[in-house]
Protein backbone atom coordinates (compact mmCIF):
# COMPACT_ATOMS: atom_id res chain seq x y z
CA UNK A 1 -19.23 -83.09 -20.49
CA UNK A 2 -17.11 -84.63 -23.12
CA UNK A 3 -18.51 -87.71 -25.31
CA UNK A 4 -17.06 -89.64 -27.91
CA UNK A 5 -16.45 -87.05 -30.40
CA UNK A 6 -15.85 -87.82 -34.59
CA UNK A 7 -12.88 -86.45 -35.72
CA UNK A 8 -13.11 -83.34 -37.18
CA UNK A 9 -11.85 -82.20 -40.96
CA UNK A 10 -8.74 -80.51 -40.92
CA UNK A 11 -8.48 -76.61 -41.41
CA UNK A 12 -9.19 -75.71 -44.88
CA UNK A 13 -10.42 -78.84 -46.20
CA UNK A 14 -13.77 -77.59 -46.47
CA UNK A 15 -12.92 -74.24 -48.07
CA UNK A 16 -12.74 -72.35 -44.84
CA UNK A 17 -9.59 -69.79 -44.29
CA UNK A 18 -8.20 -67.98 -42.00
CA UNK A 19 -9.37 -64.32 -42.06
CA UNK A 20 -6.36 -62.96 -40.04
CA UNK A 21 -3.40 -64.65 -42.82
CA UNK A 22 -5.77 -63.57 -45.63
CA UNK A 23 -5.94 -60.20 -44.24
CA UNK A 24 -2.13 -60.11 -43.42
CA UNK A 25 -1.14 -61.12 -47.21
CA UNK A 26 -3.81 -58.79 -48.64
CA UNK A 27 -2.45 -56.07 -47.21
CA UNK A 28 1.48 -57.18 -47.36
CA UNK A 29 1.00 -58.15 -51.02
CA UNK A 30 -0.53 -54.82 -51.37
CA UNK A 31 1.82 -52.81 -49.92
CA UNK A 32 4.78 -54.84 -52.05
CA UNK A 33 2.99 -54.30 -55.45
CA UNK A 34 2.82 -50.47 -54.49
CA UNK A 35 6.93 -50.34 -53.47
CA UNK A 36 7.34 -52.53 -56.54
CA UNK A 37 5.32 -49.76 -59.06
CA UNK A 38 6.54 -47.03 -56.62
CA UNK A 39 9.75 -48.21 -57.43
CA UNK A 40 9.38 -48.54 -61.12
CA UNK A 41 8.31 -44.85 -61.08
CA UNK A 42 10.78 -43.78 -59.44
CA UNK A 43 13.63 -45.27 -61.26
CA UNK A 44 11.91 -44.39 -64.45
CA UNK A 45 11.72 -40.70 -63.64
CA UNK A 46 15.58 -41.12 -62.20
CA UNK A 47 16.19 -42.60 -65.84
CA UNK A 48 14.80 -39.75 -67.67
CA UNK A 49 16.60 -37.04 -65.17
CA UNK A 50 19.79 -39.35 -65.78
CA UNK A 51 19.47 -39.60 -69.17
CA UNK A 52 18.86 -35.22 -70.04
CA UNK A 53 21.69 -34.81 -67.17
CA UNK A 54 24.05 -36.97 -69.78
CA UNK A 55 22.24 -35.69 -72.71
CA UNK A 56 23.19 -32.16 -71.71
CA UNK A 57 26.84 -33.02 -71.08
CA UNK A 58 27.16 -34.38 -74.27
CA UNK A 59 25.58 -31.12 -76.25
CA UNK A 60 28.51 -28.64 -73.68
CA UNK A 61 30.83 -31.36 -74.56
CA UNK A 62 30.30 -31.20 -78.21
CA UNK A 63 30.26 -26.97 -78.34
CA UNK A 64 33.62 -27.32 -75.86
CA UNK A 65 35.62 -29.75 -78.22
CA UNK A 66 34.36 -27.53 -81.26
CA UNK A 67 35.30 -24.77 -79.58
CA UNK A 68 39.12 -26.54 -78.96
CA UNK A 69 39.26 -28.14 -82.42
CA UNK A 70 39.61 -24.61 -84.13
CA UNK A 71 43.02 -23.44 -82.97
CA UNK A 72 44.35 -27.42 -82.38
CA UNK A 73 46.67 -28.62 -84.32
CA UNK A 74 46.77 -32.27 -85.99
CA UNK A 75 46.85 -34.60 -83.37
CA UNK A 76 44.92 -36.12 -80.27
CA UNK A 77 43.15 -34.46 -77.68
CA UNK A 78 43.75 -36.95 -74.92
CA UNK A 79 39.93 -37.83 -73.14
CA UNK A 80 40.07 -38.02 -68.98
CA UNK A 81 40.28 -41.38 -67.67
CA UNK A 82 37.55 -43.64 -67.88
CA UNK A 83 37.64 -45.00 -64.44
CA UNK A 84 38.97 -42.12 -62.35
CA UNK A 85 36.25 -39.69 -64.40
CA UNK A 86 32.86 -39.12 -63.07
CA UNK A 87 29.97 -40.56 -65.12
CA UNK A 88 28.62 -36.74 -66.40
CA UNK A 89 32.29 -36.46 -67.57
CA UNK A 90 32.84 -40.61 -68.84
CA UNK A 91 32.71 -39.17 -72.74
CA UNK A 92 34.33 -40.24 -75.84
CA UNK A 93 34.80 -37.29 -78.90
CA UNK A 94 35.91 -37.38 -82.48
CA UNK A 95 36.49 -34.65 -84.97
CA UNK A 96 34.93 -36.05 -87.80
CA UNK A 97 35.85 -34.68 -92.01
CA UNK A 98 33.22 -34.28 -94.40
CA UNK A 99 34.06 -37.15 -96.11
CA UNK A 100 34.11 -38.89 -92.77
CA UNK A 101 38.06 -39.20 -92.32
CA UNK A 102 38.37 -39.20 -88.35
CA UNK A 103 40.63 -36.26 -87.74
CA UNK A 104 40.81 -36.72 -84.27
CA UNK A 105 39.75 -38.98 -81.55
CA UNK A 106 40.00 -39.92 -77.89
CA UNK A 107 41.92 -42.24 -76.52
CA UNK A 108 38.91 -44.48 -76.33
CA UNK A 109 36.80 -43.56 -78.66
CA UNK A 110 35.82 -45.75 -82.03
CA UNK A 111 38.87 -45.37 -84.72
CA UNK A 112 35.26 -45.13 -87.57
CA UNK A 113 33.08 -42.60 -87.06
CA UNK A 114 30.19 -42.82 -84.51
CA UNK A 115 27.36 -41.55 -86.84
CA UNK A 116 27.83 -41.34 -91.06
CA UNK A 117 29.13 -37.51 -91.42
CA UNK A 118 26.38 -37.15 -94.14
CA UNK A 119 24.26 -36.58 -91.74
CA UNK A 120 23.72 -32.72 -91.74
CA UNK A 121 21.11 -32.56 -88.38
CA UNK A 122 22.80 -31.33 -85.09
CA UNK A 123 21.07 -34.25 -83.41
CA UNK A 124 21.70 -37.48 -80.75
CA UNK A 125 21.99 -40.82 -82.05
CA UNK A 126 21.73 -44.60 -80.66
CA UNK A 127 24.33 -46.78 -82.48
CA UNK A 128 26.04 -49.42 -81.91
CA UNK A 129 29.97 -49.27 -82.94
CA UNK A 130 32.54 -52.69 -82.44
CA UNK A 131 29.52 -54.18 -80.76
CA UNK A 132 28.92 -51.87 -78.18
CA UNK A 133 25.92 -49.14 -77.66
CA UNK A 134 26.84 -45.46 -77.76
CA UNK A 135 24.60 -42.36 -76.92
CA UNK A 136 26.02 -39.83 -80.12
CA UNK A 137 25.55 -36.21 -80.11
CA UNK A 138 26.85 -34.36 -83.37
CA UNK A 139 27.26 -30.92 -83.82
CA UNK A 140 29.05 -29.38 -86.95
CA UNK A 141 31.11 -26.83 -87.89
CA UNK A 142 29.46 -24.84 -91.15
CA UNK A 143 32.47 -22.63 -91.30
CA UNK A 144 35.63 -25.64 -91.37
CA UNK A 145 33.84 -28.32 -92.72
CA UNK A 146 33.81 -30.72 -89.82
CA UNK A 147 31.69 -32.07 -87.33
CA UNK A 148 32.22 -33.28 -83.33
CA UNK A 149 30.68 -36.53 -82.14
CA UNK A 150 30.60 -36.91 -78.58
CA UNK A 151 30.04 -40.63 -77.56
CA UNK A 152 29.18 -42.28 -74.31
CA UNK A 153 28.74 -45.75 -73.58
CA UNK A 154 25.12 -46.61 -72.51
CA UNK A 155 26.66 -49.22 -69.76
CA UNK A 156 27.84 -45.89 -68.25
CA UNK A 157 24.45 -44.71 -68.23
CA UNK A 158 22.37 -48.17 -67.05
CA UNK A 159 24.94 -48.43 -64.22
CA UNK A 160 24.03 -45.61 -62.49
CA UNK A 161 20.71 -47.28 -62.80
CA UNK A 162 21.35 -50.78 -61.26
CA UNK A 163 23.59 -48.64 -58.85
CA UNK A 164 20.46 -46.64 -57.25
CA UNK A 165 18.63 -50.31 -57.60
CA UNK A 166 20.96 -52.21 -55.67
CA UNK A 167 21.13 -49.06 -53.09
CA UNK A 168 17.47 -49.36 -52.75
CA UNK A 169 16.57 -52.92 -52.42
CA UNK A 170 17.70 -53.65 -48.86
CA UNK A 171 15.69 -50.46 -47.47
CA UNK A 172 12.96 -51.73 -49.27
CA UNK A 173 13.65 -55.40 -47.98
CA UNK A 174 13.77 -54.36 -44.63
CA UNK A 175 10.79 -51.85 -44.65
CA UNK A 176 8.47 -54.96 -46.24
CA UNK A 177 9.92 -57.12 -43.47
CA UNK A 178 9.01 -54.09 -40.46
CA UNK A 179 5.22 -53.37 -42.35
CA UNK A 180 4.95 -57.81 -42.09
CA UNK A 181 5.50 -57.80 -38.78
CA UNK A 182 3.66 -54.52 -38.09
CA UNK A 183 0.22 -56.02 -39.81
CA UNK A 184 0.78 -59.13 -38.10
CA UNK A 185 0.53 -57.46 -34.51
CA UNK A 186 -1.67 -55.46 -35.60
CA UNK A 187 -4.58 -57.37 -36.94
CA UNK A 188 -3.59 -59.80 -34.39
CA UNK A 189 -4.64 -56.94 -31.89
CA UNK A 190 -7.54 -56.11 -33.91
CA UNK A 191 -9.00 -59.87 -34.08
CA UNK A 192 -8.42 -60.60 -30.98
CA UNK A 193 -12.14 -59.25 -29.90
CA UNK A 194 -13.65 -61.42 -32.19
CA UNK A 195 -11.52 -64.24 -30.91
CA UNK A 196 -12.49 -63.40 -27.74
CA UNK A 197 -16.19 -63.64 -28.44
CA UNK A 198 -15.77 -66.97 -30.23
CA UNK A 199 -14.30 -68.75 -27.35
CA UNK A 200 -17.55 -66.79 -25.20
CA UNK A 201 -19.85 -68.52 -27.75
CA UNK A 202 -17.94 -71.90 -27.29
CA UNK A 203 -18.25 -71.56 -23.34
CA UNK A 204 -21.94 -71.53 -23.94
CA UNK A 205 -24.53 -74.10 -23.01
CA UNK A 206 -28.35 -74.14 -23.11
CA UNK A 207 -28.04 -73.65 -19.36
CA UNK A 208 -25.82 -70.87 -19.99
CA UNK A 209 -27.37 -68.34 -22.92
CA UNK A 210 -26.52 -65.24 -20.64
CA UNK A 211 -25.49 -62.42 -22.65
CA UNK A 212 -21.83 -62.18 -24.46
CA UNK A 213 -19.59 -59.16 -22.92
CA UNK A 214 -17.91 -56.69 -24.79
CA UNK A 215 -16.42 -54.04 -23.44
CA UNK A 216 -14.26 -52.80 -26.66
CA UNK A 217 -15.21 -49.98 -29.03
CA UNK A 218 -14.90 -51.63 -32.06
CA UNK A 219 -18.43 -50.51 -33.98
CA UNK A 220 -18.53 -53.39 -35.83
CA UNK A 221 -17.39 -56.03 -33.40
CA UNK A 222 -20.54 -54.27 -30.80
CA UNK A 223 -23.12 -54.98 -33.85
CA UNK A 224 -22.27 -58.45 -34.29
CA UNK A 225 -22.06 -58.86 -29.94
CA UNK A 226 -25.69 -57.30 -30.13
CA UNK A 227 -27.36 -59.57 -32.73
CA UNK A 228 -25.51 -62.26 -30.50
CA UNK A 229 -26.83 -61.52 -27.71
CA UNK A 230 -30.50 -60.96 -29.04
CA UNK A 231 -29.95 -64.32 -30.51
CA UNK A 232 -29.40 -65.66 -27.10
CA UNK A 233 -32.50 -64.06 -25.84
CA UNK A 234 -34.66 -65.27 -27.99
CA UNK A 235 -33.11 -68.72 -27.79
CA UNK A 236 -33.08 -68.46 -24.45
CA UNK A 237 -37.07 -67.51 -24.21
CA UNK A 238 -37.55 -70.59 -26.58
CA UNK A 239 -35.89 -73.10 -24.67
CA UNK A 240 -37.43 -71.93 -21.44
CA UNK A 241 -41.10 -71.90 -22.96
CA UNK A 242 -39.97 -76.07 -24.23
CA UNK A 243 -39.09 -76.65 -20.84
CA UNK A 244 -41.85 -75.27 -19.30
CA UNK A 245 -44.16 -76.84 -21.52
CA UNK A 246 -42.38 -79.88 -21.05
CA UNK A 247 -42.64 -79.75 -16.78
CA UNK A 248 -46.53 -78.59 -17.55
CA UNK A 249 -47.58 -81.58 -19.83
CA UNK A 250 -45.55 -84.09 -18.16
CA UNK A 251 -47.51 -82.89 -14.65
CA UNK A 252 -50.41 -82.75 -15.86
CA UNK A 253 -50.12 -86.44 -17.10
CA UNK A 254 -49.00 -87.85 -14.08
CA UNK A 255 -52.16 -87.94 -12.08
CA UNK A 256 -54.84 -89.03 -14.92
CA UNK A 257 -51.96 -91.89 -15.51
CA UNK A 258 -52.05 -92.79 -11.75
CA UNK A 259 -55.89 -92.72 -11.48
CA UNK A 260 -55.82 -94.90 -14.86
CA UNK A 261 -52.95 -97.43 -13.31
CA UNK A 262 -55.42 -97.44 -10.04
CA UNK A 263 -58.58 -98.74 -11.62
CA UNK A 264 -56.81 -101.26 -13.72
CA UNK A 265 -55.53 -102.74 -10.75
CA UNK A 266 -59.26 -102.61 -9.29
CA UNK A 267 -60.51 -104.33 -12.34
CA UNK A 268 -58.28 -106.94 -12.12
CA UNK A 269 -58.77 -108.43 -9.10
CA UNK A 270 -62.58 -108.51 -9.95
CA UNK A 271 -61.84 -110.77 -12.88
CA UNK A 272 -60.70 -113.94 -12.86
CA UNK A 273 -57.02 -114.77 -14.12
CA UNK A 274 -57.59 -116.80 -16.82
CA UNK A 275 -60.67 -114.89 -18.10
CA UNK A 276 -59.62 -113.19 -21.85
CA UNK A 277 -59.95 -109.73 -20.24
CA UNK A 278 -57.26 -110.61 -17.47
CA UNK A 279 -54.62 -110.85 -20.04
CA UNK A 280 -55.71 -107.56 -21.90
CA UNK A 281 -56.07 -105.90 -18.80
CA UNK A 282 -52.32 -107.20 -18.08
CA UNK A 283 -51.16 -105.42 -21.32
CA UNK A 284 -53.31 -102.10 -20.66
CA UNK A 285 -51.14 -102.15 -17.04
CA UNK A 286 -47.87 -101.82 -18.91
CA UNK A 287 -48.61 -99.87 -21.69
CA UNK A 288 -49.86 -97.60 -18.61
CA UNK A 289 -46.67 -98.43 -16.66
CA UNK A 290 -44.34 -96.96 -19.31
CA UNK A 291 -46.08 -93.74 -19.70
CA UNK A 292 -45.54 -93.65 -16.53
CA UNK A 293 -42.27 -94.09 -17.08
CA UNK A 294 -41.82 -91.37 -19.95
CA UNK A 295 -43.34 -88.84 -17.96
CA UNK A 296 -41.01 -89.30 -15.18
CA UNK A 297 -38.31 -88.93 -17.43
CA UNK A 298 -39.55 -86.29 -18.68
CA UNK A 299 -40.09 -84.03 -15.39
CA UNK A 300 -36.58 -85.50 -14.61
CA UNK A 301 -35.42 -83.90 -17.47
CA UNK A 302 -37.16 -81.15 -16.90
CA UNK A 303 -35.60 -79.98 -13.74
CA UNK A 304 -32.08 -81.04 -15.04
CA UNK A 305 -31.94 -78.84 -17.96
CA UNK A 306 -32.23 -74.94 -15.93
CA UNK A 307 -29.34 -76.91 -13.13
CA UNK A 308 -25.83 -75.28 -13.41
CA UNK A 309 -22.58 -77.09 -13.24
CA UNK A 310 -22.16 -74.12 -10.78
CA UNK A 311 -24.61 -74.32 -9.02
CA UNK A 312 -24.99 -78.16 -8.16
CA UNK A 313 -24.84 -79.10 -4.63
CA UNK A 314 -22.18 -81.77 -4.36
CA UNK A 315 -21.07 -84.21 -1.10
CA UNK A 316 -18.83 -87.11 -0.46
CA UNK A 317 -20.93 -90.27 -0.61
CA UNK A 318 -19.80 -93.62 0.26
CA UNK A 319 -19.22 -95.40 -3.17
CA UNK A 320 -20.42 -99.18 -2.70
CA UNK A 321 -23.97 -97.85 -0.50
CA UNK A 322 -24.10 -96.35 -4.16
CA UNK A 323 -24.10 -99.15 -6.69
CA UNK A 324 -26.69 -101.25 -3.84
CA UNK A 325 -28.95 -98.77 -4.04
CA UNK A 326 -29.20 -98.33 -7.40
CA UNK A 327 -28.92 -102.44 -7.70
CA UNK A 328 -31.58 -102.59 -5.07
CA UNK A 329 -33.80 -100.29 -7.55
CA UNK A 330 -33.83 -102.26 -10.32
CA UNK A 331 -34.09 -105.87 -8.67
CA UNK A 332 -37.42 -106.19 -9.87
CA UNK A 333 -36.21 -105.62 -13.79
CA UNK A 334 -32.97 -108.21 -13.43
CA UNK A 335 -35.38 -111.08 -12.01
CA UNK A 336 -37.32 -110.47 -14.33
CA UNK A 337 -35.28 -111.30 -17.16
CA UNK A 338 -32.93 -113.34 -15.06
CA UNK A 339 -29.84 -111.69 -15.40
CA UNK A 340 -26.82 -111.88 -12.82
CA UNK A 341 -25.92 -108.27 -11.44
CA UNK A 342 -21.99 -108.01 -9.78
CA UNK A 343 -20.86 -104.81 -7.84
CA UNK A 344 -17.00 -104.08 -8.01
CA UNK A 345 -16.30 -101.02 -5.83
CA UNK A 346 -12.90 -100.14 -5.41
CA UNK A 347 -12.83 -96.90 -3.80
CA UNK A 348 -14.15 -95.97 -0.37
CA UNK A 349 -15.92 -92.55 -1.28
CA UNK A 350 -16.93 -90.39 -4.60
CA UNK A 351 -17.74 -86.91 -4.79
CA UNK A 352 -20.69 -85.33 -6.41
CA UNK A 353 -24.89 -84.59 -6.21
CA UNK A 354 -26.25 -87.93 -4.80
CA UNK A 355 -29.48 -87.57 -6.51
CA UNK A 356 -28.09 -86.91 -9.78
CA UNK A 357 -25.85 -90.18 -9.58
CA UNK A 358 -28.10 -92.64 -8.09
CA UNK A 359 -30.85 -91.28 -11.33
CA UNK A 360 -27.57 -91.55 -14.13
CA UNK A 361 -26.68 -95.20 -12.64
CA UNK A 362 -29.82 -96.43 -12.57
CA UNK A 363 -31.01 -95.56 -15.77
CA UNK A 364 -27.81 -97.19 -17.21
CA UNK A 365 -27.97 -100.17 -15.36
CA UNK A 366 -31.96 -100.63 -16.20
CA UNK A 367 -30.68 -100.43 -20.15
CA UNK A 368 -27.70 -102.50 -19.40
CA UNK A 369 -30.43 -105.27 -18.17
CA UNK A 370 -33.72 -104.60 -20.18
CA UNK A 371 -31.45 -104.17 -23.20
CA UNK A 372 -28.54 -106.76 -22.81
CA UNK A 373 -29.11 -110.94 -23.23
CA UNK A 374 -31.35 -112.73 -21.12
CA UNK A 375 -29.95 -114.67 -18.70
CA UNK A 376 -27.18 -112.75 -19.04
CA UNK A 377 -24.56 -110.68 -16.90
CA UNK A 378 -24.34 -107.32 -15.86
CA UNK A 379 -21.41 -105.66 -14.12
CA UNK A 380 -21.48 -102.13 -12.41
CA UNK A 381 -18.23 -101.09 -10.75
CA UNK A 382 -16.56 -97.56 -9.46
CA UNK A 383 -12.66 -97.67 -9.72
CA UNK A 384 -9.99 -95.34 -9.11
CA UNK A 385 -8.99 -93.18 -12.13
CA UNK A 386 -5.92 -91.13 -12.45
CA UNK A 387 -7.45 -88.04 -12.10
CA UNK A 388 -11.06 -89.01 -10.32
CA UNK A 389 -13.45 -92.17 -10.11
CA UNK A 390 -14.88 -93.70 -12.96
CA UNK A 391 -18.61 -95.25 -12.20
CA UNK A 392 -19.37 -97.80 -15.23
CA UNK A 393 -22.01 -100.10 -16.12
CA UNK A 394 -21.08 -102.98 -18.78
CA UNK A 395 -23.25 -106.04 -19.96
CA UNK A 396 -23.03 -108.89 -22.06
CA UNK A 397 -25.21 -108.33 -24.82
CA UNK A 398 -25.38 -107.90 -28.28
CA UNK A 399 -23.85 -104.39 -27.94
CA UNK A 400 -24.13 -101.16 -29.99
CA UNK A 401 -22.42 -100.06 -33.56
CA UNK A 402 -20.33 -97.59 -33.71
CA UNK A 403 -22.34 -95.04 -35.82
CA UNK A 404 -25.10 -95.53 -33.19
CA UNK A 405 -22.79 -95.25 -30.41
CA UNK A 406 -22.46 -91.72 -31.72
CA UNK A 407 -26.06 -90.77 -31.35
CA UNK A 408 -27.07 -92.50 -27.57
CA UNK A 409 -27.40 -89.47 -26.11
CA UNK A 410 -29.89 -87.77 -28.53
CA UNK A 411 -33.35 -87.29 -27.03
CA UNK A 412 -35.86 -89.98 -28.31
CA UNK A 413 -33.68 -91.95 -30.51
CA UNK A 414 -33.98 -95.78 -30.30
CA UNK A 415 -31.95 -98.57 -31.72
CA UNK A 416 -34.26 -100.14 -34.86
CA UNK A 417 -35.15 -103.64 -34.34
CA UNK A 418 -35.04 -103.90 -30.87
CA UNK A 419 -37.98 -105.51 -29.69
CA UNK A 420 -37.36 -103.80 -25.90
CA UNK A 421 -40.29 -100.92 -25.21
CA UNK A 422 -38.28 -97.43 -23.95
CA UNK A 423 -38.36 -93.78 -23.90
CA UNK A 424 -35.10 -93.04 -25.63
CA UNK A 425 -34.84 -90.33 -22.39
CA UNK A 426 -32.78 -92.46 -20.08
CA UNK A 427 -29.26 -91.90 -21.77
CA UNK A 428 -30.20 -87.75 -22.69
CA UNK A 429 -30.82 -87.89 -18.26
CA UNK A 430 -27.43 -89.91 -18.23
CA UNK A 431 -25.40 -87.11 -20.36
CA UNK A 432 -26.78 -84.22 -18.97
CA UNK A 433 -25.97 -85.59 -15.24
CA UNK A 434 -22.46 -86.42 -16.59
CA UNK A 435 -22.28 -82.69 -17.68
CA UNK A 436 -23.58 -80.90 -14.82
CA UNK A 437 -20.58 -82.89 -12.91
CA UNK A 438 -18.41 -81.67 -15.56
CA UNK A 439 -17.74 -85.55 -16.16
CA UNK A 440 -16.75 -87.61 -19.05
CA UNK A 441 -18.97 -90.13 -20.65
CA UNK A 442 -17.47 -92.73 -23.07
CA UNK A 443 -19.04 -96.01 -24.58
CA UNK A 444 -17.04 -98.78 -25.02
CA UNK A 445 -17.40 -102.83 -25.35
CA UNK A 446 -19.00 -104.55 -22.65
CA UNK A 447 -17.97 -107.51 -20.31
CA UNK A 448 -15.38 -110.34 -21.81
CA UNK A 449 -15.61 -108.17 -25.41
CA UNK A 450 -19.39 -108.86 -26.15
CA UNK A 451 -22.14 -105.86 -25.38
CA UNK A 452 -21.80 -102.54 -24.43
CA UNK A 453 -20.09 -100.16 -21.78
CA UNK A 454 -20.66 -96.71 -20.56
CA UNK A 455 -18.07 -95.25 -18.21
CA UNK A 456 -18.92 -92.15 -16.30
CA UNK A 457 -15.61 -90.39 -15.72
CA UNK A 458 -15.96 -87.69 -12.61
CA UNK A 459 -13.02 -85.41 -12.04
């Protein structure tokens, strides 16, 4: 049974989330900021490998050039060529005089010294020289006054660097693409149990509290299946102890009420009908009469609520013998308060439980009079839908608000201010007939605008 249902908030707007995309960025973001620091590590151990690989070839660099400067005449020792030589070998030298004369240089090295030849430590140096930063090892020699810088540019060094970087990055890329789609299927997979048992829980009326089945192996998912299902049981125990209680009571009151009704009618025709008791008598009858009434509605409800959609005997039954029996029933009630019942049938036949119908009309159309103006109008009709019949009752009365459109169906609950004595049980009987027929039921405005109507929509 659908009714007419208030819109529900949007995803999210009541500080709900989505487990699955908070468990898919948790562990994506995760697994990025441990590449990203794995990465970091890496290239920061790579640097310092890098960095002793250079600073070595600088120190055999400096010894071989020493070595070469002692039997070398004046003149220049020309260096390998900077783009055709291999980074360990990309170094600049000069043979540096004690009073820092540049005695001999490479073809790209500084035409000033790297490092101040005062300097008397056999040590590397960071300078910068014509703007650009050098890595400077000097080494001297004690015996011809004159020390060796070796120089390398620390571009050479840093591009290496960005080299293994940019190497890196796509792999990396594409494995943080493949472990996003991996977790995605994965906890996909994973949730789907739970998903599984939500839309279980949604299939679920309170004729319908068997037990949720699992058949996984998930630990966690069984636990929460288990206190589900225990849940059930006990809900299931308390709703069939209400009902019972309800069936007993409502019994029970039926035949005290009838004895009651009976000797009220016996004292009335020993008084006369004017006398003062007549008329209290008269009131005592229909305060009697509605009871009456209650209880029936009760033990009506009663048996409804164990029924099954399932399990409800259904049969074609002619559509317009229908609405004249049910307009037959409440004759009484409409002259009574003088109000004009029509029947529009348009279709020949109508599927579903006969008793279950004729009660849902009935109670609709006794509301639809008792409850609409007197003197009135009253229409009930059956009409061909698209996809089924639609039975509906509509009168011209003062009609129902919105916001207590919204709450007809509730057991009990009564308009305020109206002056009409009822049960509040005959639109709960209505609803739960319209569900057991897996039907629709809809309030809308009555006849010519004015009042109210309830359609009953059967598939």
């Amino acid at each position: 049974m659908r009714l007419a249902w208030r819109r529900p908030r949007p995803a999210g707007e009541d500080g709900s989330y989505s487990l699955r995309r908070r468990l898919i960025s948790t562990t994506l973001g995760s697994s990025i900021a441990v590449g990203l620091i794995s990465t970091i590590i890496v290239l920061a151990l790579a640097w310092k490998e890098v960095s002793d690989t250079f600073d070595d070839s600088l120190e055999e660099g400096a010894r071989l050039v020493l070595a070469l400067g002692e039997g070398t005449s004046v003149g220049g020792m020309p260096s390998r060529d900077r783009e055709a030589a291999q980074p360990s070998l990309r170094l600049d030298y000069q043979i540096v005089s004690r009073e820092g004369v540049v005695l001999r240089r490479g073809e790209d090295a500084p035409k000033r010294p790297f490092v101040d030849p005062g300097r008397k430590d056999d040590r590397f140096y960071d300078v910068r020289v014509d703007g650009e930063r050098w890595r400077v090892y000097v080494r001297k020699h004690d015996a011809l006054d004159f020390s060796v810088q070796i120089g390398q540019e620390w571009d050479d060094r840093s591009d290496l660097i960005v080299d293994m970087l940019a190497s890196l990055a796509w792999p990396l890329v594409g494995l943080w693409l493949l472990l996003g789609v991996m977790n995605w299927w994965l906890i996909r997979r994973l949730l789907a149990p739970l998903e599984n048992m939500a839309r279980g829980m949604e299939e679920k009326s309170p004729s319908d509290l068997s037990p949720l089945a699992y058949d996984g192996r998930a630990r966690e998912v069984q636990t929460v299946v288990t206190a589900l299902n225990r849940l059930l049981g006990r809900l299931d125990q308390a709703l069939e102890g209400e009902r019972r209680f309800t069936a007993d009571a409502a019994h029970e009151l039926r035949t005290p009420l009838a004895a009651l009704a009976s000797r009220i009618q016996v004292m009335q025709r020993t008084l006369a009908a004017d006398s003062p008791a007549a008329a209290h008598l008269q009131r005592l009858r229909e305060d009697v009469a509605r009871s009456t009434a209650l209880v029936e509605n009760l033990l009506h409800l009663a048996r409804l609520d164990p029924e099954s959609a399932d399990a409800l005997r259904t049969e074609a039954i002619d559509a317009r013998a229908l609405l004249e029996e049910v307009v037959r029933a409440c004759a009484p009630v409409a002259v009574a308060r003088e109000v004009s019942v029509t029947v529009a049938c348009q279709v020949a036949m109508v599927t579903g439980n006969r008793d279950g119908l004729v009660t849902a009309l009935r109670n609709l159309l006794h509301n639809a009079i008792s409850y609409g103006r007197r003197g009135g109008r009253v229409e009930i009709s059956a009409t061909q839908a698209a996809a089924g019949v639609v039975l509906a009752v509509r009168d011209d009365g003062e009609g129902v608000s919105q916001a207590d459109r919204e709450r007809l169906t509730q057991r009990f609950f009564r308009i305020l201010g109206n002056e009409v004595q009822g049960s509040g049980l005959g639109l709960s009987i209505v609803a739960r007939v319209a569900e057991l027929h897996r039907a629709t039921l809809r309030f809308e405005e009555g006849l010519e605008g004015r009042g109210l109507g309830v359609l009953l929509h059967l598939p």
